[in-house]
N, C-alpha and C. Protein backbone atom coordinates (compact mmCIF):
# COMPACT_ATOMS: atom_id res chain seq x y z
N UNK A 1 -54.11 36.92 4.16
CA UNK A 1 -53.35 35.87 4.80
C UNK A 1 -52.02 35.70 4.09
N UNK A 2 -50.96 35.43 4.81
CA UNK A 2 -49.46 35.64 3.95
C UNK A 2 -49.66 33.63 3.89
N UNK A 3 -48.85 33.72 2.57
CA UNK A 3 -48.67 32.54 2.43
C UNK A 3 -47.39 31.84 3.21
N UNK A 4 -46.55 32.02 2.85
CA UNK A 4 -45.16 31.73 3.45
C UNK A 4 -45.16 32.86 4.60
N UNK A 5 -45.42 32.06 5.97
CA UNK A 5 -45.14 33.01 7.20
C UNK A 5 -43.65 32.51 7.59
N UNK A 6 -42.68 33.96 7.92
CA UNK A 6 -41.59 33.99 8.07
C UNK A 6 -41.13 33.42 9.75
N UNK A 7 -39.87 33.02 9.98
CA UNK A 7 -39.59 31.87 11.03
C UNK A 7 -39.58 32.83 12.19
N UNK A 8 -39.59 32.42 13.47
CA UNK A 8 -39.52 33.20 14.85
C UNK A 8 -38.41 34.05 14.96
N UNK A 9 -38.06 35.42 14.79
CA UNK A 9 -36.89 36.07 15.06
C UNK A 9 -36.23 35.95 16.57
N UNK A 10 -37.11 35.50 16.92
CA UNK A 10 -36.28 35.13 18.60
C UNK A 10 -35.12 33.94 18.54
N UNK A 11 -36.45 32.51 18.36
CA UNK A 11 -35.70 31.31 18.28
C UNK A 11 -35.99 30.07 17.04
N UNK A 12 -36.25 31.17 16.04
CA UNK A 12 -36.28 30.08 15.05
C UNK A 12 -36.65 29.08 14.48
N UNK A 13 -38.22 29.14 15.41
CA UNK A 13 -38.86 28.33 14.98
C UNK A 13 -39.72 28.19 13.21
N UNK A 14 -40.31 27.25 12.93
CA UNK A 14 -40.51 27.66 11.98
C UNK A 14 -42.17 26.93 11.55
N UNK A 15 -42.21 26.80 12.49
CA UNK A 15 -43.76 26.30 13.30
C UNK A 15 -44.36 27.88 13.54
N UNK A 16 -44.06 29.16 12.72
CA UNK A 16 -45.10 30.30 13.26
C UNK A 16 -46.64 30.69 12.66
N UNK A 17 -47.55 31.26 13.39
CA UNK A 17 -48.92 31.23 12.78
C UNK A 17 -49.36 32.57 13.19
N UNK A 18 -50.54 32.90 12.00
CA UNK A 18 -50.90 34.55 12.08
C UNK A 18 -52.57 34.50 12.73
N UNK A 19 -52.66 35.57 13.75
CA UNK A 19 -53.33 35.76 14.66
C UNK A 19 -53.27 37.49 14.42
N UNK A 20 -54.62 37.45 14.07
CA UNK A 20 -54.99 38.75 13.47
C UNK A 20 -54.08 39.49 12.59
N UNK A 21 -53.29 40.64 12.58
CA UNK A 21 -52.51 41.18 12.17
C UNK A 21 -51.10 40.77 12.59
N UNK A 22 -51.06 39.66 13.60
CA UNK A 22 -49.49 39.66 14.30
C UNK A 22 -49.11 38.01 14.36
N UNK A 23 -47.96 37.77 13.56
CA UNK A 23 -47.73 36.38 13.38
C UNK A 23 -47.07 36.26 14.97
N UNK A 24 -47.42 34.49 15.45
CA UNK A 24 -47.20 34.46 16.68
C UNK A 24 -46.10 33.05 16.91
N UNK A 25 -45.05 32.82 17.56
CA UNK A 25 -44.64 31.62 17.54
C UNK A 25 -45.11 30.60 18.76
N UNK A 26 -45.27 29.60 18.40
CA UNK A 26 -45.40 28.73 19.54
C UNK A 26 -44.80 27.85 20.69
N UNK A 27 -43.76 28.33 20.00
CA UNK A 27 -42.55 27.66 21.17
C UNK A 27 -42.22 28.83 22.10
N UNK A 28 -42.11 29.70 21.54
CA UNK A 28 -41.74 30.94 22.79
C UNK A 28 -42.51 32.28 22.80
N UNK A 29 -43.43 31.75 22.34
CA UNK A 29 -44.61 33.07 22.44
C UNK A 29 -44.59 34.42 21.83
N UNK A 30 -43.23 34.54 21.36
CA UNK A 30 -43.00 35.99 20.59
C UNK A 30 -44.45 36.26 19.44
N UNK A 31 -44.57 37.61 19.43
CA UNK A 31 -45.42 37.78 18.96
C UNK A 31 -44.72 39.04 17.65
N UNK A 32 -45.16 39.58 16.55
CA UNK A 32 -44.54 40.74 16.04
C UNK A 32 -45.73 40.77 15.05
N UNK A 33 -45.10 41.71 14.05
CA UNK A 33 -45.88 42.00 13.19
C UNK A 33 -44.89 41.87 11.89
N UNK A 34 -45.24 41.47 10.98
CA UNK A 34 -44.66 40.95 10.06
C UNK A 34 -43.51 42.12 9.11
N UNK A 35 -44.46 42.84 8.56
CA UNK A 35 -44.18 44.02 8.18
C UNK A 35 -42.86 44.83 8.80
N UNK A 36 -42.93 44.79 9.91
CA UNK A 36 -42.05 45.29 11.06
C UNK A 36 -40.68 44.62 11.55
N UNK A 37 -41.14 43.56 10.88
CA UNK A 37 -40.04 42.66 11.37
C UNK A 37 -39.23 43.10 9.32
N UNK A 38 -39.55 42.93 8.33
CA UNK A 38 -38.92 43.24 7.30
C UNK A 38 -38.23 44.72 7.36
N UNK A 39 -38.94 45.81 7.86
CA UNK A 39 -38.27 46.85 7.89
C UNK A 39 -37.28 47.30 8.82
N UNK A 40 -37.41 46.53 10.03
CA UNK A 40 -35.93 46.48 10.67
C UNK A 40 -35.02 45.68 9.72
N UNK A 41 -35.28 44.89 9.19
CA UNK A 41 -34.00 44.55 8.94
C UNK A 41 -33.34 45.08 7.88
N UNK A 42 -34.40 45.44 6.70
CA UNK A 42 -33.22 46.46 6.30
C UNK A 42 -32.99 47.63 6.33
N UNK A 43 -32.73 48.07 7.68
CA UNK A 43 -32.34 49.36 8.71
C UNK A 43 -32.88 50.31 8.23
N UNK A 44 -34.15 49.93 8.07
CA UNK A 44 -34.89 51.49 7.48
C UNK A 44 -35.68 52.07 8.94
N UNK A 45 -35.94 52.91 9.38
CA UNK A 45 -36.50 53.02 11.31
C UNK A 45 -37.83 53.42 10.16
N UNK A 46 -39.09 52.50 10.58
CA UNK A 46 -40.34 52.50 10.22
C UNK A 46 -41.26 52.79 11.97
N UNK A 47 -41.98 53.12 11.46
CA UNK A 47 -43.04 53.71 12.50
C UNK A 47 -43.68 52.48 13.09
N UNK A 48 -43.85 52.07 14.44
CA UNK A 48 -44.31 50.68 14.81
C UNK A 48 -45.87 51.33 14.58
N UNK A 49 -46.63 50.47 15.00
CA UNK A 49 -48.02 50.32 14.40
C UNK A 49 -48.21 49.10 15.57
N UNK A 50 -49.38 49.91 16.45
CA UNK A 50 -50.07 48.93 17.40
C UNK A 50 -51.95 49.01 17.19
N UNK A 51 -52.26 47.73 17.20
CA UNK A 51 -53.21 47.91 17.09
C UNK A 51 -54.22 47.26 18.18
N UNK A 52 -55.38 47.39 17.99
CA UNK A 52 -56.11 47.12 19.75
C UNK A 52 -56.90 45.67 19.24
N UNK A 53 -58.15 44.86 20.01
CA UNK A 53 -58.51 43.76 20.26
C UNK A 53 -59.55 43.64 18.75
N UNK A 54 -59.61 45.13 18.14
CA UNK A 54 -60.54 44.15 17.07
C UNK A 54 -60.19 45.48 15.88
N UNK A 55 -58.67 45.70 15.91
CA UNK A 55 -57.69 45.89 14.82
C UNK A 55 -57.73 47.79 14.41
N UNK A 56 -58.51 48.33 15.38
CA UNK A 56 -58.05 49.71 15.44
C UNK A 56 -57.14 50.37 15.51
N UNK A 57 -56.05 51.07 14.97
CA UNK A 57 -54.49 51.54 15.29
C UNK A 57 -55.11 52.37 16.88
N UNK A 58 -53.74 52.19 17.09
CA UNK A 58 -53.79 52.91 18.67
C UNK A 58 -53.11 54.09 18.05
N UNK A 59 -52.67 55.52 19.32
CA UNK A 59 -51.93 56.14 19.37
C UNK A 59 -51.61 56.73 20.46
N UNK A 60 -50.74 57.16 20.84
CA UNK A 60 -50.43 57.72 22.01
C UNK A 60 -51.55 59.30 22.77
N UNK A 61 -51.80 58.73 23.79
CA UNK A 61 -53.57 59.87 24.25
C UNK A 61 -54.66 59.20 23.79
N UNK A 62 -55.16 58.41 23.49
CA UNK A 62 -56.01 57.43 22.95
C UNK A 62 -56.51 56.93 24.48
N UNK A 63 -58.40 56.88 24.68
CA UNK A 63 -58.44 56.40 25.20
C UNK A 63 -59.13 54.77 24.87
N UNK A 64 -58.97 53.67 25.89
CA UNK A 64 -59.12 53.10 25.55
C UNK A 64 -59.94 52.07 26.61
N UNK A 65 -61.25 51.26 26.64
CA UNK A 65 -61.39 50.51 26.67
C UNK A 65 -61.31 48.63 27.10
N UNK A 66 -61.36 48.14 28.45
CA UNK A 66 -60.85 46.61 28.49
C UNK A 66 -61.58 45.84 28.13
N UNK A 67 -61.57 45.16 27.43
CA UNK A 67 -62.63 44.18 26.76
C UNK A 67 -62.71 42.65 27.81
N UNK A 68 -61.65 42.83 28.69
CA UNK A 68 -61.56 41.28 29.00
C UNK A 68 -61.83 41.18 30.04
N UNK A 69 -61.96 41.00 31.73
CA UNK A 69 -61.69 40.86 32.99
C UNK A 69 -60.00 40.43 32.68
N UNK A 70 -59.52 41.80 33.77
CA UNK A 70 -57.47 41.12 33.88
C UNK A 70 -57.50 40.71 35.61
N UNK A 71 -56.83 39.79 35.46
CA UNK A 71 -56.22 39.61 37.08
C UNK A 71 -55.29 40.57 37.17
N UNK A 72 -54.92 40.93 38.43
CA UNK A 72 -53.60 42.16 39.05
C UNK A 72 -52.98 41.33 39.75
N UNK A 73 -51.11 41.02 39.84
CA UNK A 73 -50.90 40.67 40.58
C UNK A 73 -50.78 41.28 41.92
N UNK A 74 -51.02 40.49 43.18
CA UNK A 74 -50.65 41.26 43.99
C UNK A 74 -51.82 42.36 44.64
N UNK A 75 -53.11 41.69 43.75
CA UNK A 75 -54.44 42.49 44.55
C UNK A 75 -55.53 41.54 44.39
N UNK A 76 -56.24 41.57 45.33
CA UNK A 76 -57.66 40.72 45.62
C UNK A 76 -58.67 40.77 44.54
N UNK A 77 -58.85 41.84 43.80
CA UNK A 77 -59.56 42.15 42.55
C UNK A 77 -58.66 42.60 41.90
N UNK A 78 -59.73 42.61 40.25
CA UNK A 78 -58.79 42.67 39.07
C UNK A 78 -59.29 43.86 38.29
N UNK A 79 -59.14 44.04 37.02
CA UNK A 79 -59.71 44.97 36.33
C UNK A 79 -60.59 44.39 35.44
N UNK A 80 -61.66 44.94 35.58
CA UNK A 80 -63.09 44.61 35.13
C UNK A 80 -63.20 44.89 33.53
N UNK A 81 -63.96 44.31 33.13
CA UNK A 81 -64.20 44.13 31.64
C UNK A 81 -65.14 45.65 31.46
N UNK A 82 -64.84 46.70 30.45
CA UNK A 82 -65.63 47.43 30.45
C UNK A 82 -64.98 48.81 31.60
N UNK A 83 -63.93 48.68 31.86
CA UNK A 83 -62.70 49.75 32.22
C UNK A 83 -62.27 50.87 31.60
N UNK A 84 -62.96 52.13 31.61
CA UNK A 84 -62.36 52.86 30.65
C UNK A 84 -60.81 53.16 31.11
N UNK A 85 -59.76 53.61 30.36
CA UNK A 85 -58.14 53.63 30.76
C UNK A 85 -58.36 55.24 29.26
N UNK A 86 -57.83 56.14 30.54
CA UNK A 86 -57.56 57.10 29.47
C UNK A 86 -56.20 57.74 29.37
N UNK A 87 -55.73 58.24 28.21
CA UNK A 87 -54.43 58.77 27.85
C UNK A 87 -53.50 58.10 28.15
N UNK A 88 -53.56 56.57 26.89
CA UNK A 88 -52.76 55.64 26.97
C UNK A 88 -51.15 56.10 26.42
N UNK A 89 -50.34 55.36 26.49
CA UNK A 89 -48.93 55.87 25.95
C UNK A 89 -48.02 54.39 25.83
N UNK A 90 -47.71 54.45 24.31
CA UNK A 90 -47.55 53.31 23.65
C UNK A 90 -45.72 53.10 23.97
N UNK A 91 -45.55 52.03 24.14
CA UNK A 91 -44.13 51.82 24.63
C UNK A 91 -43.47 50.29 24.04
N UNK A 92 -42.35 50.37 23.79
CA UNK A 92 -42.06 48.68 23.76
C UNK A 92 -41.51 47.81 25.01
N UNK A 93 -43.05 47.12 24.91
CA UNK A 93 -42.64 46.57 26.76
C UNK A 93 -42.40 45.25 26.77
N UNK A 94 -42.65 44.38 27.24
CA UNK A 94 -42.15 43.54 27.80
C UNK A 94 -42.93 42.15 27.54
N UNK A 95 -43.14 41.12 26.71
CA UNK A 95 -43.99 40.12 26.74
C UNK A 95 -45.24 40.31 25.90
N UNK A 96 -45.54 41.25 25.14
CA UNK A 96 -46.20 42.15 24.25
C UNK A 96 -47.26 43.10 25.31
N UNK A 97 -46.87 43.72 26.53
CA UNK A 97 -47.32 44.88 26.83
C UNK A 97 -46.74 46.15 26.42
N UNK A 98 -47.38 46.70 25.50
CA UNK A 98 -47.47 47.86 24.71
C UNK A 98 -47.46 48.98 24.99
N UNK A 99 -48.92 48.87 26.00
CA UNK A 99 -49.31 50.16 26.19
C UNK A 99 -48.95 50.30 27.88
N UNK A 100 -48.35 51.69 28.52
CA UNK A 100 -48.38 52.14 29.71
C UNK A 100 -49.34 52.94 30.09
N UNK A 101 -50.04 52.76 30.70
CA UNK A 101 -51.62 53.69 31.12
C UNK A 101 -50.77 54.06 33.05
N UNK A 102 -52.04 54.50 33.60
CA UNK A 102 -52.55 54.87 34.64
C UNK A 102 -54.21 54.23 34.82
N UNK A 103 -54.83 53.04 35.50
CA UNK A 103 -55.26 52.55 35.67
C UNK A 103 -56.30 53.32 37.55
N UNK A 104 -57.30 53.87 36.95
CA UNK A 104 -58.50 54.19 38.60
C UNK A 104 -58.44 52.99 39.10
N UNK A 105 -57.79 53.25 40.45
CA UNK A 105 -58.32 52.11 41.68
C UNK A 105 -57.01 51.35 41.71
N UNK A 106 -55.70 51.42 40.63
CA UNK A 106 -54.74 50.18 40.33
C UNK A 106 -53.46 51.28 40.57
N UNK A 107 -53.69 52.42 39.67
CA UNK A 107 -51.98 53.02 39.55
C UNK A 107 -51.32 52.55 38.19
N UNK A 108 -50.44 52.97 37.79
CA UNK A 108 -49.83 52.54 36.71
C UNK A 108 -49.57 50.99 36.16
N UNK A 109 -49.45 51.24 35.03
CA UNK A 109 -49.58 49.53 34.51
C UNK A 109 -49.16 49.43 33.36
N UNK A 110 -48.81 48.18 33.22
CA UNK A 110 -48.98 47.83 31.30
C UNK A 110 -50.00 47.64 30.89
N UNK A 111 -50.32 47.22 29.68
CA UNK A 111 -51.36 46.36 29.80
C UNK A 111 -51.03 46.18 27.68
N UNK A 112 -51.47 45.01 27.29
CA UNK A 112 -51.30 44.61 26.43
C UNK A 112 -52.97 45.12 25.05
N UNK A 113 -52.35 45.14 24.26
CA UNK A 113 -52.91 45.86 23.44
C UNK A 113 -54.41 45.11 22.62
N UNK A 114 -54.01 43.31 22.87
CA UNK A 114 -54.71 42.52 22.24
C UNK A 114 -56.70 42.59 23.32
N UNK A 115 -55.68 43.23 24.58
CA UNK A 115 -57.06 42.67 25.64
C UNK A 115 -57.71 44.23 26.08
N UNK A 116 -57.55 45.37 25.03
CA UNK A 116 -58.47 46.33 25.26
C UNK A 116 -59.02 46.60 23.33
N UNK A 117 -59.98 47.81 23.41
CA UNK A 117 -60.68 48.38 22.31
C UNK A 117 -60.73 49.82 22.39
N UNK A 118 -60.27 50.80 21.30
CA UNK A 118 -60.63 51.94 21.14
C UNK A 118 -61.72 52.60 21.80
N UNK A 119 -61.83 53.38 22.40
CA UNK A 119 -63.24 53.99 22.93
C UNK A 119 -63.65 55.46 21.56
């Protein structure tokens, strides 16, 4: 557990709290990883490091696992808990979706790294 957790690089809050491996803010939801956030800044290019719902590193071809039921927007059903998703490919996306898969029955997707598990 870090003692002194460092302030929101977005907006500065200083209200932030650690949730598994990834300190999270509460005013605007940014999420990072601590570590990651020190080595950008001093412009060293470090290797990101994603990890899945119960702290396995991912990697790109990795299959993986949904641990959760997801809603889809934009479809009557969702993706079921217990989904295998294979030959994931790790990206920096959008809202902390991570990973870009190809999803049976859905088509391509994001999908966030916290709500699947290594297979």
């Amino acid at each position: 557990m870090i003692e002194n957790l460092p302030p929101c690089p977005k907006c500065s809050c200083e209200y932030t709290y650690e949730m598994n491996a990834l300190v999270v803010c509460p005013e605007c939801g940014h999420e990072w990883v601590p570590a990651e956030a020190g080595a950008e800044a001093g412009g060293l290019a470090a290797e990101r490091i994603v990890k899945d719902a119960v702290g396995n590193v991912l990697r790109d071809g990795d299959t993986v696992v949904v641990v959760k039921a997801l809603k889809v927007k934009g479809s009557s059903s969702g993706i079921k808990a217990g989904t295998k998703v294979r030959n994931i490919r790790l990206v920096d996306g959008v809202d902390g979706h991570d990973i870009d898969c190809r999803v049976d029955g859905f088509g391509a997707m994001q999908l966030k790294s916290s709500v699947v598990k290594k297979a």
